[in-house]
PDB file of N, CA and C in Angstrom:
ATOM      1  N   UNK A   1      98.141 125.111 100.081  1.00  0.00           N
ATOM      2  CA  UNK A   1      99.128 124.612 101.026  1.00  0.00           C
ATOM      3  C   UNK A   1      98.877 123.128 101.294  1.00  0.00           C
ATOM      4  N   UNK A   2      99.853 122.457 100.859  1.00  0.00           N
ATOM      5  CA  UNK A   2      99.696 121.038 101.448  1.00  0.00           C
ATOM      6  C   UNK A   2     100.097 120.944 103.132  1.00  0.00           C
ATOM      7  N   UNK A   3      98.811 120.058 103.499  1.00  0.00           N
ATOM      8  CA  UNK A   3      98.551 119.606 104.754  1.00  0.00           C
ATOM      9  C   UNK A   3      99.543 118.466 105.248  1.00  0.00           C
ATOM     10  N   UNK A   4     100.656 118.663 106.386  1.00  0.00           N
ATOM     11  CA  UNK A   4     102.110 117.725 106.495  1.00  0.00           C
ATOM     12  C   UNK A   4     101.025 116.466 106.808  1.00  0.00           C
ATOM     13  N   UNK A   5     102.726 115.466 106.420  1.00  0.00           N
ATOM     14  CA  UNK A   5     101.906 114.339 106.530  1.00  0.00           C
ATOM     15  C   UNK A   5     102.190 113.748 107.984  1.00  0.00           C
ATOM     16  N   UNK A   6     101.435 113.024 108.348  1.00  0.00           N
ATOM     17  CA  UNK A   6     101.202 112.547 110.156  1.00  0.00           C
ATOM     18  C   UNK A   6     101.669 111.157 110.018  1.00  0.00           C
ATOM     19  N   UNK A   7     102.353 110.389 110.914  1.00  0.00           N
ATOM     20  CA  UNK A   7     102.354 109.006 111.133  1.00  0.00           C
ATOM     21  C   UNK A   7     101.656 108.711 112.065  1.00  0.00           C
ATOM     22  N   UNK A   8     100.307 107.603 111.695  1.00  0.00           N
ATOM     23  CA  UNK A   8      99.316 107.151 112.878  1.00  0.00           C
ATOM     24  C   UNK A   8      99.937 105.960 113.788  1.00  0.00           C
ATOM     25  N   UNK A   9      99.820 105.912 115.032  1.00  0.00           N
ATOM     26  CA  UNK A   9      99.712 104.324 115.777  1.00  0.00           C
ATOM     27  C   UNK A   9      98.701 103.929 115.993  1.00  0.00           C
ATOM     28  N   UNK A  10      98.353 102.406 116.083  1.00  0.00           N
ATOM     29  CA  UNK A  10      97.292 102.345 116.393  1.00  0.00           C
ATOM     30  C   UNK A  10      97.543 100.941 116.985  1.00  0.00           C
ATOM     31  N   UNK A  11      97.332 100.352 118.201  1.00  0.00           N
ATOM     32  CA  UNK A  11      97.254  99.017 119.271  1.00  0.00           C
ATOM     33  C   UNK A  11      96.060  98.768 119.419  1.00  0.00           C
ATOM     34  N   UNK A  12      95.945  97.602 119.210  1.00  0.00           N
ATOM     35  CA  UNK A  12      94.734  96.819 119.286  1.00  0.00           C
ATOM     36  C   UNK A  12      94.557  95.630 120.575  1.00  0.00           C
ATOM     37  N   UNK A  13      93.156  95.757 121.013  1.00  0.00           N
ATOM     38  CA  UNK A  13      93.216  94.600 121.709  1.00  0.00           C
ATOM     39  C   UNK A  13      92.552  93.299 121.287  1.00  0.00           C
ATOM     40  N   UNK A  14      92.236  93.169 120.355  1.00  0.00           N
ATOM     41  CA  UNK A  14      91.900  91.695 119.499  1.00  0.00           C
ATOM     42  C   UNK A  14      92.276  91.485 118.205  1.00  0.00           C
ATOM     43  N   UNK A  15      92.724  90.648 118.129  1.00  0.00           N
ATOM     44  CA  UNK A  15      93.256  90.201 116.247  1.00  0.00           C
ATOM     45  C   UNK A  15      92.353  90.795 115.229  1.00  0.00           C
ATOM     46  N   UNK A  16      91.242  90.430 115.365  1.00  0.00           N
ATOM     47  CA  UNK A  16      89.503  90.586 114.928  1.00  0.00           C
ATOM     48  C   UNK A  16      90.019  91.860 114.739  1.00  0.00           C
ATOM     49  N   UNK A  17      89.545  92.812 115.430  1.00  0.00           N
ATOM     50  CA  UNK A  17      89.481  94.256 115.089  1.00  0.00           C
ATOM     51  C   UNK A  17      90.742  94.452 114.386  1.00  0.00           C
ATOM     52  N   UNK A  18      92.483  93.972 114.980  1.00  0.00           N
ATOM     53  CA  UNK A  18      93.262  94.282 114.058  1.00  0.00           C
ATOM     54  C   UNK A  18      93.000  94.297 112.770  1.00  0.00           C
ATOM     55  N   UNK A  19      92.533  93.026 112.312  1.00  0.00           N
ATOM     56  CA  UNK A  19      92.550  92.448 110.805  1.00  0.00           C
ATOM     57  C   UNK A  19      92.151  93.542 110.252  1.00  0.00           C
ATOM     58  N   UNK A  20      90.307  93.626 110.932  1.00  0.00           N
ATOM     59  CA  UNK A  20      89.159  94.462 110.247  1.00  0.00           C
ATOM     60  C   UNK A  20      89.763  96.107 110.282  1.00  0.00           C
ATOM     61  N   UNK A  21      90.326  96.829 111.444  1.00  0.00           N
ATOM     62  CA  UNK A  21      91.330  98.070 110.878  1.00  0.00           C
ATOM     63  C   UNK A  21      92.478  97.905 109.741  1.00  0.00           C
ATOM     64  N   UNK A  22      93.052  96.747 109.384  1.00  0.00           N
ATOM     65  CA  UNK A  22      93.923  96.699 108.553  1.00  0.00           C
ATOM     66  C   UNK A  22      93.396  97.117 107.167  1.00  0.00           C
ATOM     67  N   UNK A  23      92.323  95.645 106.915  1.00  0.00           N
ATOM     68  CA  UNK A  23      91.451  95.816 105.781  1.00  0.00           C
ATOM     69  C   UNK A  23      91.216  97.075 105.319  1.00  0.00           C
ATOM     70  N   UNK A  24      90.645  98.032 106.399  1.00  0.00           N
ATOM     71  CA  UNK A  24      89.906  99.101 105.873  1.00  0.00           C
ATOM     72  C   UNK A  24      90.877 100.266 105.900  1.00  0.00           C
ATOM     73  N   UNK A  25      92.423 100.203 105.980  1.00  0.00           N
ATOM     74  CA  UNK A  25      93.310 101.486 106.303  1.00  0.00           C
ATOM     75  C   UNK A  25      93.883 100.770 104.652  1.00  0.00           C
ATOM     76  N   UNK A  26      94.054 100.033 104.190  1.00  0.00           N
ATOM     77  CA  UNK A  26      94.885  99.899 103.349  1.00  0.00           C
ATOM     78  C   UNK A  26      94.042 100.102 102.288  1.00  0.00           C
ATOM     79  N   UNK A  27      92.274  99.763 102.195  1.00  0.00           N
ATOM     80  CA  UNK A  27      92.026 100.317 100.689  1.00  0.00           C
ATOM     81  C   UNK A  27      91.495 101.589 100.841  1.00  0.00           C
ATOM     82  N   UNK A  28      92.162 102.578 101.637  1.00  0.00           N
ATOM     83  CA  UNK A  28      91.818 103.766 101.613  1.00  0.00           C
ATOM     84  C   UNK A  28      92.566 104.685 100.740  1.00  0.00           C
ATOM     85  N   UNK A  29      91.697 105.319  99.882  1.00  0.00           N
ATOM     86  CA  UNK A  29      92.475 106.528  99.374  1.00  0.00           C
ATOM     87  C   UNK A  29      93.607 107.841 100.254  1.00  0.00           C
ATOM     88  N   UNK A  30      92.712 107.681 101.375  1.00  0.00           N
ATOM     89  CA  UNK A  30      93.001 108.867 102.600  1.00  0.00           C
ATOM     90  C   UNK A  30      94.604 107.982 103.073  1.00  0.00           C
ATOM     91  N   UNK A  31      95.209 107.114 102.912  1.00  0.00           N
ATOM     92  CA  UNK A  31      96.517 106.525 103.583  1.00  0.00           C
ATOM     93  C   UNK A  31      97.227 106.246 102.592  1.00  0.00           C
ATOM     94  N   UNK A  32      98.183 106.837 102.799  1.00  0.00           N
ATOM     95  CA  UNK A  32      99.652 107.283 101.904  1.00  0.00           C
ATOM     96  C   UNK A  32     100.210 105.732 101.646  1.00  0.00           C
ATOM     97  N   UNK A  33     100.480 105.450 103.124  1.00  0.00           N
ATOM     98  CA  UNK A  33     101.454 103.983 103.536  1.00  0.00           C
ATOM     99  C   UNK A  33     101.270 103.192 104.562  1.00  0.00           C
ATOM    100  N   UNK A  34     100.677 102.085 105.033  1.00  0.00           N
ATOM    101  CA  UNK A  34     100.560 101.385 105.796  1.00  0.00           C
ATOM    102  C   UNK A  34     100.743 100.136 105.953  1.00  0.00           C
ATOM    103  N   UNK A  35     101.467  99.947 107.384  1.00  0.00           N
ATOM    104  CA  UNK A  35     102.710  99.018 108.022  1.00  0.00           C
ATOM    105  C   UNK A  35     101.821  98.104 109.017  1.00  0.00           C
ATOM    106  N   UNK A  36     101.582  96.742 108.791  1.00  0.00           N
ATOM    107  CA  UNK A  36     101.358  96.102 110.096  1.00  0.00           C
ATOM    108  C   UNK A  36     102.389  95.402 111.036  1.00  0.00           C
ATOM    109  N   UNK A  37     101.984  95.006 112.418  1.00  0.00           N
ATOM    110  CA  UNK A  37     102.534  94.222 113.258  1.00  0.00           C
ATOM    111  C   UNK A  37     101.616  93.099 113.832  1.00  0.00           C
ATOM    112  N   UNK A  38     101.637  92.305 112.865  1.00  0.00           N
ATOM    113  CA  UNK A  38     100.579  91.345 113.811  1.00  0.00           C
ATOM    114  C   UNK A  38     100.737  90.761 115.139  1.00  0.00           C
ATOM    115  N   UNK A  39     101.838  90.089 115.238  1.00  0.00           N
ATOM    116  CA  UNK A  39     102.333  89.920 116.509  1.00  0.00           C
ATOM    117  C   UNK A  39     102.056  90.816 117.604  1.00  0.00           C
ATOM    118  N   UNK A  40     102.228  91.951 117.274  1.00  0.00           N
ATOM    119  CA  UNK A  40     102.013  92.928 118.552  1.00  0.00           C
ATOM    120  C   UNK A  40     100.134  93.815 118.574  1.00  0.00           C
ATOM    121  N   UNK A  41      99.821  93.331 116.787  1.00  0.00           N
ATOM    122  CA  UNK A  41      98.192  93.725 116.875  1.00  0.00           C
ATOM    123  C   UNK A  41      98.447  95.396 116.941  1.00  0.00           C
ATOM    124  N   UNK A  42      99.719  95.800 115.958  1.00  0.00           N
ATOM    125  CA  UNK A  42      99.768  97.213 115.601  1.00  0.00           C
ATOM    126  C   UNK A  42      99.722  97.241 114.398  1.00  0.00           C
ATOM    127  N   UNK A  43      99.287  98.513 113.919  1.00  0.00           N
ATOM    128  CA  UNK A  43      99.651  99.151 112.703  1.00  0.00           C
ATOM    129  C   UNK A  43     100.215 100.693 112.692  1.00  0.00           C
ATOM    130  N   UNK A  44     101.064 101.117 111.915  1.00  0.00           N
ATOM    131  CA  UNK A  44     101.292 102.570 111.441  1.00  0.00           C
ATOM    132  C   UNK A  44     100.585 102.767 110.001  1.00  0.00           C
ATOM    133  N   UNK A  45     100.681 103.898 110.056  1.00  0.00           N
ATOM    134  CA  UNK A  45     100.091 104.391 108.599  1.00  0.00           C
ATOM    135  C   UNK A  45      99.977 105.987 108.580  1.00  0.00           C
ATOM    136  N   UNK A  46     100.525 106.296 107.292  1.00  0.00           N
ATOM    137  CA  UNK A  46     100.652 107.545 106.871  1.00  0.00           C
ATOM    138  C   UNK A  46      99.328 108.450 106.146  1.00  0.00           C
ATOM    139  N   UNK A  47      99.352 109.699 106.730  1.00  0.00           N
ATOM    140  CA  UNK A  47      98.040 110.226 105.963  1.00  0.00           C
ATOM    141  C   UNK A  47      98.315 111.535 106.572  1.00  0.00           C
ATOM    142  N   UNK A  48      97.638 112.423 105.605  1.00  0.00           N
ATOM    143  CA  UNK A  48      98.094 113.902 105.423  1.00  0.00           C
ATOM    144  C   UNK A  48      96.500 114.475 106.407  1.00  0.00           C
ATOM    145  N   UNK A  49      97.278 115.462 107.458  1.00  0.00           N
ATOM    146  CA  UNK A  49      97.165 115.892 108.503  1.00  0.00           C
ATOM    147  C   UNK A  49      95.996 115.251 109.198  1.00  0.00           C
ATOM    148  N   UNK A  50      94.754 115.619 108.958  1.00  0.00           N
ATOM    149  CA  UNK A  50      93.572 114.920 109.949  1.00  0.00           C
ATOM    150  C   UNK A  50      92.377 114.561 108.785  1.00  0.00           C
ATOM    151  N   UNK A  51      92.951 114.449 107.740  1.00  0.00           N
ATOM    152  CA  UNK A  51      92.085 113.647 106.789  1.00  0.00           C
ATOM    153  C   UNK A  51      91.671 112.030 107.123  1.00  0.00           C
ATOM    154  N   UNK A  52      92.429 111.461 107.763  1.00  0.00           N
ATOM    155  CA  UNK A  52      91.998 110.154 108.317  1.00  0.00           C
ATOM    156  C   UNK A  52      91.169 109.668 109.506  1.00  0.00           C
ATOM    157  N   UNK A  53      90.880 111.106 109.649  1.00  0.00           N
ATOM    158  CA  UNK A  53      89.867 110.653 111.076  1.00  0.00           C
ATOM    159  C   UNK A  53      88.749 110.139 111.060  1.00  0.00           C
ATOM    160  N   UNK A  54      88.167 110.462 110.113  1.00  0.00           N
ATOM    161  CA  UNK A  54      86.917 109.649 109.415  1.00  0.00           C
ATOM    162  C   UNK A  54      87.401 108.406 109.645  1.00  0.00           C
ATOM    163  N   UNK A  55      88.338 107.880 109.150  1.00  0.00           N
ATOM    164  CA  UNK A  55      88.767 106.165 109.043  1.00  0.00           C
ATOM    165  C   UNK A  55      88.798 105.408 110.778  1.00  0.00           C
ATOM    166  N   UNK A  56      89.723 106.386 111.557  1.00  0.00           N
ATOM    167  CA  UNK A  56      90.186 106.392 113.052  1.00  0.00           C
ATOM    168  C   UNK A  56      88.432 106.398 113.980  1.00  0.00           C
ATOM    169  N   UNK A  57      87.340 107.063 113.124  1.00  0.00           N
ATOM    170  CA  UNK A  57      86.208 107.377 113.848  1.00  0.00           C
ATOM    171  C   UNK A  57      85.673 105.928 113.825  1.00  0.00           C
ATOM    172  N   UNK A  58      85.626 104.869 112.711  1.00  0.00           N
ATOM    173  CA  UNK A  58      85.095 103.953 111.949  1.00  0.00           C
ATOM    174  C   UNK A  58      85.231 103.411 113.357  1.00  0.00           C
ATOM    175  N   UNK A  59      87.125 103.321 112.874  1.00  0.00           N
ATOM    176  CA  UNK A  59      87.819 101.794 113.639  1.00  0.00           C
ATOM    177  C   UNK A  59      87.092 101.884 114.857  1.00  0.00           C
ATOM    178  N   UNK A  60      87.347 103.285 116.085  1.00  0.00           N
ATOM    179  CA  UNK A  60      86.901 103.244 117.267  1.00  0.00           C
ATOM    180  C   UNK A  60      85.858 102.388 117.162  1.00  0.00           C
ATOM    181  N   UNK A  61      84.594 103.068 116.291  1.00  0.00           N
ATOM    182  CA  UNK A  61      82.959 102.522 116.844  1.00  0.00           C
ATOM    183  C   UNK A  61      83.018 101.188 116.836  1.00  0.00           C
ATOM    184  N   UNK A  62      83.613 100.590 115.827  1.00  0.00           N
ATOM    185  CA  UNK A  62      84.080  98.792 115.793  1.00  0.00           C
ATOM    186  C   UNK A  62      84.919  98.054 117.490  1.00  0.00           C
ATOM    187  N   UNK A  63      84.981  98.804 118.261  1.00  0.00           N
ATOM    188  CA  UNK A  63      85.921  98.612 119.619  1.00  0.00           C
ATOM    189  C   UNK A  63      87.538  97.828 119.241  1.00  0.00           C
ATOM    190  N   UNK A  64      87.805  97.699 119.973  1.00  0.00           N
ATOM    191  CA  UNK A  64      88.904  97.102 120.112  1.00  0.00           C
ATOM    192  C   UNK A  64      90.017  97.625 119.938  1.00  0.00           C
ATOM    193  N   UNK A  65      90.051  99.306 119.602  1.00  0.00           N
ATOM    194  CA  UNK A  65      91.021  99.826 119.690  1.00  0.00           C
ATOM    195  C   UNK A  65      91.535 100.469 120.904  1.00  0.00           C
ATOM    196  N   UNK A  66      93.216 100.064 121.061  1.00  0.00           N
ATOM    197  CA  UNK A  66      93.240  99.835 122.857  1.00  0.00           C
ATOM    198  C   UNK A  66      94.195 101.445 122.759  1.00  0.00           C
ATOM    199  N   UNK A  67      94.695 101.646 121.247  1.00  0.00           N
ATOM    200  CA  UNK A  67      95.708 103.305 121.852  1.00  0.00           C
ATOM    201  C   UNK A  67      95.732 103.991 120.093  1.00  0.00           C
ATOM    202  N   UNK A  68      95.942 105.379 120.386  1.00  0.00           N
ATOM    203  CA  UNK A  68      95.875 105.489 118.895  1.00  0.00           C
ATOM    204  C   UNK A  68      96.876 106.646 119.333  1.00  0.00           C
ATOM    205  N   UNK A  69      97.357 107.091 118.698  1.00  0.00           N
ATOM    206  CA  UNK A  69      98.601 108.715 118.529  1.00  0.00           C
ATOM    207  C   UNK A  69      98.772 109.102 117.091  1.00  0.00           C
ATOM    208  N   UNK A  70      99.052 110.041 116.623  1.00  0.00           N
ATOM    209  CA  UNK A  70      99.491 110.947 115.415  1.00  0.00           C
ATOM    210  C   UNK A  70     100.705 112.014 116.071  1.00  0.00           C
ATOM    211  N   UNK A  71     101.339 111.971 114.924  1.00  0.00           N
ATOM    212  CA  UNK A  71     102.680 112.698 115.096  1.00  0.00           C
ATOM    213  C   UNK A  71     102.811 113.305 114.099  1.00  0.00           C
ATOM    214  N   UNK A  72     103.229 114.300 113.418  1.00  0.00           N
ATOM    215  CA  UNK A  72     103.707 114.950 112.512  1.00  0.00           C
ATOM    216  C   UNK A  72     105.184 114.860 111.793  1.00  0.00           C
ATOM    217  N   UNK A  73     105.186 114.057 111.018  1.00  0.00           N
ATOM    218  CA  UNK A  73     106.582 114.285 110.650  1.00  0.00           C
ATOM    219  C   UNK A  73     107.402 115.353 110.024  1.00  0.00           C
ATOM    220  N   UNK A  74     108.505 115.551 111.365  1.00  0.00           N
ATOM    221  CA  UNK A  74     109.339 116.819 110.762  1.00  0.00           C
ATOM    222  C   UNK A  74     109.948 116.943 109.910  1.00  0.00           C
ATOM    223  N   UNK A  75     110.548 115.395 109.589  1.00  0.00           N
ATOM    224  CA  UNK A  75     111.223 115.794 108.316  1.00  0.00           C
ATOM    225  C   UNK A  75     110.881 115.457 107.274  1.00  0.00           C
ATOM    226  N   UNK A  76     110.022 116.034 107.067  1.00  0.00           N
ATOM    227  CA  UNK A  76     109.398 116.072 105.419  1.00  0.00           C
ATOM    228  C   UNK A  76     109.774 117.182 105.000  1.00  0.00           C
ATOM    229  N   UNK A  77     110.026 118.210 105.049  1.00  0.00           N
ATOM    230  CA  UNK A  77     110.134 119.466 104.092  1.00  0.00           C
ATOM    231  C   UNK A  77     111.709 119.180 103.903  1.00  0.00           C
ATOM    232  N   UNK A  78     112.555 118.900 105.321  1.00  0.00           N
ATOM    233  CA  UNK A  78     113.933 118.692 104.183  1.00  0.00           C
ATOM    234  C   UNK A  78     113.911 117.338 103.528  1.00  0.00           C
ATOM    235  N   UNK A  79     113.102 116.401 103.474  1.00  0.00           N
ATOM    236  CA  UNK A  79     112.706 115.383 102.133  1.00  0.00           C
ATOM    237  C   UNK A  79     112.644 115.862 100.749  1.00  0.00           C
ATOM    238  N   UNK A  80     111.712 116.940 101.245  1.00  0.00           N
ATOM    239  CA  UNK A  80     110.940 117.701 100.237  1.00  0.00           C
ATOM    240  C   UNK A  80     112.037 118.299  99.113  1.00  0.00           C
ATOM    241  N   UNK A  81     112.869 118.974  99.928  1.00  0.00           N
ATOM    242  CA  UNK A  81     114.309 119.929  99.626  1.00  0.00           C
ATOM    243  C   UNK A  81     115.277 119.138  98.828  1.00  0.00           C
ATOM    244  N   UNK A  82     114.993 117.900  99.480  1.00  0.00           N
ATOM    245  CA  UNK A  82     116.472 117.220  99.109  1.00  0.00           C
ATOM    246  C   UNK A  82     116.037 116.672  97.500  1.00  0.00           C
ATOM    247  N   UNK A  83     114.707 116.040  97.789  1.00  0.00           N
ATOM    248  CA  UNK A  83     113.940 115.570  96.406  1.00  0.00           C
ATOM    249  C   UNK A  83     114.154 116.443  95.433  1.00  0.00           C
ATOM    250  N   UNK A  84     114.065 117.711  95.684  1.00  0.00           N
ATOM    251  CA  UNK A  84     114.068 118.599  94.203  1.00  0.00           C
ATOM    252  C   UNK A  84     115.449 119.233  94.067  1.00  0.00           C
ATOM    253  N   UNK A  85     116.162 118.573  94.710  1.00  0.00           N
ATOM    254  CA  UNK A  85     117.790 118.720  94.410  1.00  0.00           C
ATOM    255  C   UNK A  85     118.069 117.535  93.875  1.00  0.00           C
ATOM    256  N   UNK A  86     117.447 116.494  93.984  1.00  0.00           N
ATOM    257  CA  UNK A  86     117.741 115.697  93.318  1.00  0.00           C
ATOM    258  C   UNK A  86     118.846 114.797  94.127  1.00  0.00           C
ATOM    259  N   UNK A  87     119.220 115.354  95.397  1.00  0.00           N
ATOM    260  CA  UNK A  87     120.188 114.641  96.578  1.00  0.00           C
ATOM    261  C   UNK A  87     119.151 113.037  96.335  1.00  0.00           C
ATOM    262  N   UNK A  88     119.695 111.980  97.360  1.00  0.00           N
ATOM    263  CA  UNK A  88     119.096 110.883  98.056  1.00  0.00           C
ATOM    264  C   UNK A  88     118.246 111.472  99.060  1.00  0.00           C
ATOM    265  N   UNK A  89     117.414 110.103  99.462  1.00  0.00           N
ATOM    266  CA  UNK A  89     116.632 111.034 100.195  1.00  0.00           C
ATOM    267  C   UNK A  89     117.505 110.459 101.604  1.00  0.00           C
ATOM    268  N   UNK A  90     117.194 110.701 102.695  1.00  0.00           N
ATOM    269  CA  UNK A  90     117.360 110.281 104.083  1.00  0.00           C
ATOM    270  C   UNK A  90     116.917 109.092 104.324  1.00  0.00           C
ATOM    271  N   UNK A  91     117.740 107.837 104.867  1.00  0.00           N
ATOM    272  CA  UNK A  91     117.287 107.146 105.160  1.00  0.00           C
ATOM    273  C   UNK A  91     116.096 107.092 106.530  1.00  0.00           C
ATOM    274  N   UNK A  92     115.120 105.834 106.722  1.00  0.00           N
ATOM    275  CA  UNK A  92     114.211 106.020 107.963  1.00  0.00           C
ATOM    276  C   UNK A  92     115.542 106.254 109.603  1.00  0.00           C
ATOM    277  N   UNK A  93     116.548 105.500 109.491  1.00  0.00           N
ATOM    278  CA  UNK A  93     117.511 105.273 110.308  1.00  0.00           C
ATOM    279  C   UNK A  93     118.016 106.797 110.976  1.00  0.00           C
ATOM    280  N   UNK A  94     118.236 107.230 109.727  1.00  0.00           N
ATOM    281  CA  UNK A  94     118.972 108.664 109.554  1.00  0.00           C
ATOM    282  C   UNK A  94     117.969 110.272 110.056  1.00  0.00           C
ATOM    283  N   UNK A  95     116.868 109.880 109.923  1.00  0.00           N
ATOM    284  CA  UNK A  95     115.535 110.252 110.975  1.00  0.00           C
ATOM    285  C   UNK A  95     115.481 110.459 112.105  1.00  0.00           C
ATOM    286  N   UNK A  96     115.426 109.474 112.551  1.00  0.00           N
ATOM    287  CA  UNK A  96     115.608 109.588 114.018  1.00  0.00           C
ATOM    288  C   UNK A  96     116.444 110.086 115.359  1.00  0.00           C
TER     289      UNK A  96
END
């Protein structure tokens, strides 16, 4: 059974730690897809169910992480559906 995939948040309270969580979420095998916001000192990033906590354990001990959340995305299985129909997929817009 594949484990759904989660979208992480993660707010930072120093650039520093942003950067250094960026660095280390993007050459991870464990993250599907990951999005920064520098301006706001966020990132998202995708990773299948709680395989990334190891990564999330790192960032904490490094400080500066000011909020973190995981969500499950629901619509992946009709992604899933539509993919092997060969439909389009859903836009992110069309999600929400």
């Amino acid at each position: 059974m594949t484990l759904p995939l989660c979208v992480h948040l993660l707010r930072f309270s120093s650039r520093t730690a942003f950067l250094e969580a960026f660095a280390l979420l993007v050459d991870s095998d464990l993250v599907a897809s990951c999005t920064a916001e520098p301006d706001q000192a966020r990132i998202r990033f995708l990773a299948r169910g709680r395989r990334a906590d190891p990564l999330l354990h790192q960032i904490y001990q490094r400080a500066g992480l000011a909020w973190c959340s995981r969500h499950v995305l629901a619509a992946e299985p009709a992604a899933e559906h539509a993919a092997a129909r060969g439909a389009p997929l859903p836009l992110a817009s069309q999600l929400a």
